[in-house]
N, C-alpha and C. Protein backbone atom coordinates (compact mmCIF):
# COMPACT_ATOMS: atom_id res chain seq x y z
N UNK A 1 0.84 -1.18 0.00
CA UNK A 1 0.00 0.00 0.00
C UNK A 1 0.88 1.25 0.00
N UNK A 2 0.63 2.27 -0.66
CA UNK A 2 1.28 3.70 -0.51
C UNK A 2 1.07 4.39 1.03
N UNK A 3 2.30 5.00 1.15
CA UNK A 3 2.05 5.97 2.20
C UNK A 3 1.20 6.78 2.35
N UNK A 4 0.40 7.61 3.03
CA UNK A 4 -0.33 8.54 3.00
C UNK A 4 0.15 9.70 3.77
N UNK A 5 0.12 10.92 3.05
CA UNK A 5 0.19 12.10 3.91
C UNK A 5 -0.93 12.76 4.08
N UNK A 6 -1.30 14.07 4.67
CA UNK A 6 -2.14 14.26 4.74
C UNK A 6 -2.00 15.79 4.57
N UNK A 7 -2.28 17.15 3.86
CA UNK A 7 -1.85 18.48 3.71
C UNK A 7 -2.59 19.18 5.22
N UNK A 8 -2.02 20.20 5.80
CA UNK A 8 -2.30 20.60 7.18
C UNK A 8 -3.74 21.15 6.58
N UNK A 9 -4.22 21.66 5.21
CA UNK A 9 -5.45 22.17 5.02
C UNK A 9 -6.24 21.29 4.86
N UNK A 10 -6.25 20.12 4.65
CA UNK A 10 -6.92 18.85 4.40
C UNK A 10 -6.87 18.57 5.84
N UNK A 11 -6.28 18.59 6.82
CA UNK A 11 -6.56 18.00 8.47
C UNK A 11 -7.17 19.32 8.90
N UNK A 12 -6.89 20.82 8.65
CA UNK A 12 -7.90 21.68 9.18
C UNK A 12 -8.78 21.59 9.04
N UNK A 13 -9.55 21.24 6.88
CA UNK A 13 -11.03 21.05 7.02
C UNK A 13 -11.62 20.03 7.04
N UNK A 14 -10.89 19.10 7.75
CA UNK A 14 -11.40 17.48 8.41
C UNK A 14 -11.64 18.26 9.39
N UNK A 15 -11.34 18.79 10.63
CA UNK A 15 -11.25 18.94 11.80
C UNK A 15 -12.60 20.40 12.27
N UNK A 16 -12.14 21.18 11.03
CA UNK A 16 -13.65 21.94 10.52
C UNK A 16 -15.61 21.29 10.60
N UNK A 17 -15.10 20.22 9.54
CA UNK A 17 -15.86 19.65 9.57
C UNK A 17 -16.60 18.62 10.53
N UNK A 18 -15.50 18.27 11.70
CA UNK A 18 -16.08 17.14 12.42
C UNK A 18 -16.36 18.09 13.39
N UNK A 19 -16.36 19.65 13.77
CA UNK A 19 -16.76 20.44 14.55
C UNK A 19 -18.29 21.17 14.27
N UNK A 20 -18.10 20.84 13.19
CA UNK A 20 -19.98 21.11 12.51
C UNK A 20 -20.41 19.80 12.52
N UNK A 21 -20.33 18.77 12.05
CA UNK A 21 -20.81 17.29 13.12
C UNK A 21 -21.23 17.42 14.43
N UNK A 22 -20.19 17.86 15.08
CA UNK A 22 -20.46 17.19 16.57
C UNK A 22 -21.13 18.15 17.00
N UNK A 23 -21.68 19.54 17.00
CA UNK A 23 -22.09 20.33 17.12
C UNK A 23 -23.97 20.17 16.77
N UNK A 24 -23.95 19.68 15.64
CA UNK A 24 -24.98 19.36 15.44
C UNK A 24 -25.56 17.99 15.39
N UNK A 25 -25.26 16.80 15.65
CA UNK A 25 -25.21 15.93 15.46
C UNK A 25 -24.43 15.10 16.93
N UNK A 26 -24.13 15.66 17.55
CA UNK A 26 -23.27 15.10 18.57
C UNK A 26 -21.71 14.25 18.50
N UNK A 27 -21.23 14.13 19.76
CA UNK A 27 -20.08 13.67 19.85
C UNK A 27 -19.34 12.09 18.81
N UNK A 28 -20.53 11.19 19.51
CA UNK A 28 -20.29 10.02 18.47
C UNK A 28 -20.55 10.05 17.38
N UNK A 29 -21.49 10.98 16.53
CA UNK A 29 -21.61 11.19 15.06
C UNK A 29 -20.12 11.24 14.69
N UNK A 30 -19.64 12.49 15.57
CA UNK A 30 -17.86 12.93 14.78
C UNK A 30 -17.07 11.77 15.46
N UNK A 31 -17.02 11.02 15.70
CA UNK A 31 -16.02 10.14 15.80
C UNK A 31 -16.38 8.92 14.78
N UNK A 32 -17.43 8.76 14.63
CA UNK A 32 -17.82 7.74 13.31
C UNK A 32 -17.55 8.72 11.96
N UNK A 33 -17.70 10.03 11.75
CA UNK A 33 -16.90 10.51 10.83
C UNK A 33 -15.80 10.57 10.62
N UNK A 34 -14.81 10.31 11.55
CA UNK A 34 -13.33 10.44 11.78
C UNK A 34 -12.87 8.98 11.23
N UNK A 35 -13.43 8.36 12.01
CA UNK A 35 -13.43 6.57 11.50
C UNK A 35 -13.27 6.40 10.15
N UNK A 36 -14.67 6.87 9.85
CA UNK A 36 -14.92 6.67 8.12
C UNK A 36 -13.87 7.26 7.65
N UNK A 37 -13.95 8.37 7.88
CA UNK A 37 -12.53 9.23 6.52
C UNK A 37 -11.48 8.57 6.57
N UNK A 38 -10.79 8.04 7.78
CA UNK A 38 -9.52 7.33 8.00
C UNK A 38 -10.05 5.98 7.07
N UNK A 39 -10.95 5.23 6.86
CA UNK A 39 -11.15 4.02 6.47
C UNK A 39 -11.03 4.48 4.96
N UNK A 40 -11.46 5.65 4.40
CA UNK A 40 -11.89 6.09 3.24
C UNK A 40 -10.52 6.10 2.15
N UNK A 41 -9.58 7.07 3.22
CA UNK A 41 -8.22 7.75 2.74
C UNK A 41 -7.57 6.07 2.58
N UNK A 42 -7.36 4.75 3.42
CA UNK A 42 -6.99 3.91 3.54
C UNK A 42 -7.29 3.23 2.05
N UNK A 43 -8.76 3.16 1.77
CA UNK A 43 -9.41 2.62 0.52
C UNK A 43 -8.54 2.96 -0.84
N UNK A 44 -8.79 4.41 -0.81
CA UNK A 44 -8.09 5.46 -1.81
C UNK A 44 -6.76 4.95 -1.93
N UNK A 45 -5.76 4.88 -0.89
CA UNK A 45 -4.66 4.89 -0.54
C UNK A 45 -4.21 3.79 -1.69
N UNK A 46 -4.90 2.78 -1.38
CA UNK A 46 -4.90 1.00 -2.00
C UNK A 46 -5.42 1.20 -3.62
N UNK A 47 -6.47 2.06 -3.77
CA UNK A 47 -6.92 2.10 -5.24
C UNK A 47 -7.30 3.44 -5.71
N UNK A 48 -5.86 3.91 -5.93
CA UNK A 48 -6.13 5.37 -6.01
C UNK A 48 -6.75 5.70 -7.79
N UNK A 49 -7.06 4.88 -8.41
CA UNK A 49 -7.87 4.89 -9.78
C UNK A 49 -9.21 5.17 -9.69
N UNK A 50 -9.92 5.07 -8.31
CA UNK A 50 -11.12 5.29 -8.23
C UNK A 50 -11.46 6.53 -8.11
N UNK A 51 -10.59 7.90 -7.87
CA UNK A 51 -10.35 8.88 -7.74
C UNK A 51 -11.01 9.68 -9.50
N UNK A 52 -12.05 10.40 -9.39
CA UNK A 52 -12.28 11.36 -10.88
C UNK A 52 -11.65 12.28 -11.19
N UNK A 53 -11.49 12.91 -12.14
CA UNK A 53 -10.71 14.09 -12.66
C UNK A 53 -11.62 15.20 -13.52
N UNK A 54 -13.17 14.67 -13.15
CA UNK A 54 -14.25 15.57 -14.16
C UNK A 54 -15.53 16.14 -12.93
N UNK A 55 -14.84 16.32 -11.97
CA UNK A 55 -15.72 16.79 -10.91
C UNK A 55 -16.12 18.14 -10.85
N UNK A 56 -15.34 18.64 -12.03
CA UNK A 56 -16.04 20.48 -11.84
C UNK A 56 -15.06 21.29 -11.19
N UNK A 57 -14.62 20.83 -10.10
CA UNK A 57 -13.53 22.23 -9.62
C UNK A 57 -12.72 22.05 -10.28
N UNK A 58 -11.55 23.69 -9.90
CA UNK A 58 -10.71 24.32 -10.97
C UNK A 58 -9.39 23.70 -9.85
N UNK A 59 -9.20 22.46 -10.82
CA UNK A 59 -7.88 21.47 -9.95
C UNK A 59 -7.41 20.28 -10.33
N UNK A 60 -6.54 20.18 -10.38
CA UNK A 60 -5.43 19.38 -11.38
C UNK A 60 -5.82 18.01 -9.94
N UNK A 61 -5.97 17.85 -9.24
CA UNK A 61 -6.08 16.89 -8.20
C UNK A 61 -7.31 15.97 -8.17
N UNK A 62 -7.34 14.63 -8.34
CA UNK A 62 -8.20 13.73 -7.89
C UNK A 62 -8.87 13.77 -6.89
N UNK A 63 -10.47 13.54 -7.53
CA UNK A 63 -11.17 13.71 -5.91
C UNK A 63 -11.91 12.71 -5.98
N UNK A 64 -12.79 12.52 -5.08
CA UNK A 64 -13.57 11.35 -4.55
C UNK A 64 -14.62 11.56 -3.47
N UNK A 65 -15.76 11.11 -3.99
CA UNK A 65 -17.13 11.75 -2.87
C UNK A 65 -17.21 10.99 -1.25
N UNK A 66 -16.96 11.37 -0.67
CA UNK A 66 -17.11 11.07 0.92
C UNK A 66 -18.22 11.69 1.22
N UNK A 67 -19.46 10.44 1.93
CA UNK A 67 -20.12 11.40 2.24
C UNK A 67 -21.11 12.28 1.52
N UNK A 68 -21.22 13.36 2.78
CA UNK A 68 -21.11 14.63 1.59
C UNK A 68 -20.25 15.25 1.28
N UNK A 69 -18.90 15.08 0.79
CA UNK A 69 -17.75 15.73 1.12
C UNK A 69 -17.03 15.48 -0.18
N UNK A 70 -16.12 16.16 -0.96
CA UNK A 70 -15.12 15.73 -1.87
C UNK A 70 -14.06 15.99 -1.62
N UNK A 71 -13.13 14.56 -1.23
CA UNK A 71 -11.70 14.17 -0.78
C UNK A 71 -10.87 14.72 -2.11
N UNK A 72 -9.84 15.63 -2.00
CA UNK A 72 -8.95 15.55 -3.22
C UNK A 72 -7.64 15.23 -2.97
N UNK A 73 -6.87 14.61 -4.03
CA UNK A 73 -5.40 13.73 -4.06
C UNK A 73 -4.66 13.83 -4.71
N UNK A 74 -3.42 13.51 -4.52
CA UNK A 74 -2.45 13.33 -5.90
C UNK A 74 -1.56 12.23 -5.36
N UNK A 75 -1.30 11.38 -6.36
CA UNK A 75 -0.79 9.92 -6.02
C UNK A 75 0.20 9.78 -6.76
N UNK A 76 1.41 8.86 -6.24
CA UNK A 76 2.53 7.96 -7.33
C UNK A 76 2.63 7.12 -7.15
N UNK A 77 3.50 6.21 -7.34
CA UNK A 77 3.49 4.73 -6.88
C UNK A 77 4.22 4.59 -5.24
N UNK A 78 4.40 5.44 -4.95
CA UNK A 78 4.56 5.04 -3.32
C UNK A 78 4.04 5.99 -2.70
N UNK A 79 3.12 7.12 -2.84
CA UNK A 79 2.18 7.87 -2.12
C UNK A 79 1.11 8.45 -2.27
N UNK A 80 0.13 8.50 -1.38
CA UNK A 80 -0.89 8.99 -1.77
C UNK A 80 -0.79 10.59 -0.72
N UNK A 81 -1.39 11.49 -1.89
CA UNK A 81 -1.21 12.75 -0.79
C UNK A 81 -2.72 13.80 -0.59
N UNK A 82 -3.37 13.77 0.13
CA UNK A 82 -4.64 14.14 0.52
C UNK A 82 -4.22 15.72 0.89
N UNK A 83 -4.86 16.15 -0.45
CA UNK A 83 -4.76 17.93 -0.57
C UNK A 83 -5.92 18.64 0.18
N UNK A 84 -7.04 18.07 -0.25
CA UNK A 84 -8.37 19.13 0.68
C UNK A 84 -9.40 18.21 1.30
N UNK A 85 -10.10 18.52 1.74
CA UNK A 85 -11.43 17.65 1.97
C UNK A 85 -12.14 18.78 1.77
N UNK A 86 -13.68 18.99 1.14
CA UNK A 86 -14.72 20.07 0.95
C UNK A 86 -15.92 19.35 1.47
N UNK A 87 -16.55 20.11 1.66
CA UNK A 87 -18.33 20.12 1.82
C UNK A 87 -18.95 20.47 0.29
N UNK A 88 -19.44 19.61 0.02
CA UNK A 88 -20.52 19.32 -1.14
C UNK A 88 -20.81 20.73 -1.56
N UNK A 89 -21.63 21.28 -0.62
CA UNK A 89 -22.83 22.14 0.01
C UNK A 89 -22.07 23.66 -0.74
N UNK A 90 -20.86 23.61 -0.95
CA UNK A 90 -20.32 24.95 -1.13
C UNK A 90 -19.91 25.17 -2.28
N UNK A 91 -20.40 26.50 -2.85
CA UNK A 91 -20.26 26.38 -4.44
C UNK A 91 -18.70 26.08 -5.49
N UNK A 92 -18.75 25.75 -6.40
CA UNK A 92 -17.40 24.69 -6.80
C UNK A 92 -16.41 26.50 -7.27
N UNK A 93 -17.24 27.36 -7.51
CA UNK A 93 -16.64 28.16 -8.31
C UNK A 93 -15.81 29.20 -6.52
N UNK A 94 -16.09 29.01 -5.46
CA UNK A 94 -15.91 29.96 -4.69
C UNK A 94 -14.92 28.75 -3.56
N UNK A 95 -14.37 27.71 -3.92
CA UNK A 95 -13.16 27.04 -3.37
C UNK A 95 -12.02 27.33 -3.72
N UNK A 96 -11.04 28.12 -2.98
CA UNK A 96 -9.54 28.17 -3.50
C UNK A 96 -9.07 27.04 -3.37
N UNK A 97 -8.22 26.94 -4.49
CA UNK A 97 -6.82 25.55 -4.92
C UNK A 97 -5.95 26.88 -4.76
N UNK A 98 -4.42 26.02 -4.39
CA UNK A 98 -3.50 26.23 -4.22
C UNK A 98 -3.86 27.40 -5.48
């Protein structure tokens, strides 16, 4: 399996996000979200082909629907590297990429 890193903006809006979870949804909701994403990034990690490249945002990076959420990546043969995580919910044209 490839390594995984993870970009500090991709663990801020994980950490974003499991604070609007638990907030609304309670404590164990965000820890079964935390679960999942770790199980998710793991999946990815192993078959990073399942990843699209026609999702609409303005980004050279592979993404993948979590959720409601789109995971984005960039992979080689020994890593996988987890650039953002987004909320669905937010319009594609008003997300900064690098």
């Amino acid at each position: 399996m490839r390594q995984i890193s993870f970009s500090s903006s991709f663990d801020r809006a994980a950490e974003d996000i499991g604070v609007d979870i638990e907030a609304r949804l309670g404590e164990e909701v965000r820890r079964q979200f935390v679960r999942d994403l770790s199980e998710a990034c793991t999946k990815i990690a192993i078959f990073p082909a399942i990843g699209k490249d026609n999702h609409g945002y303005k980004t050279t990076s592979l993404g993948f629907v979590f959720k409601k959420n789109w995971i984005f990546f960039e992979y080689d043969d020994s890593m996988v590297r987890f650039i953002h995580i987004v909320p669905s919910r937010r319009g594609k044209l008003q997300i900064p990429f690098r």
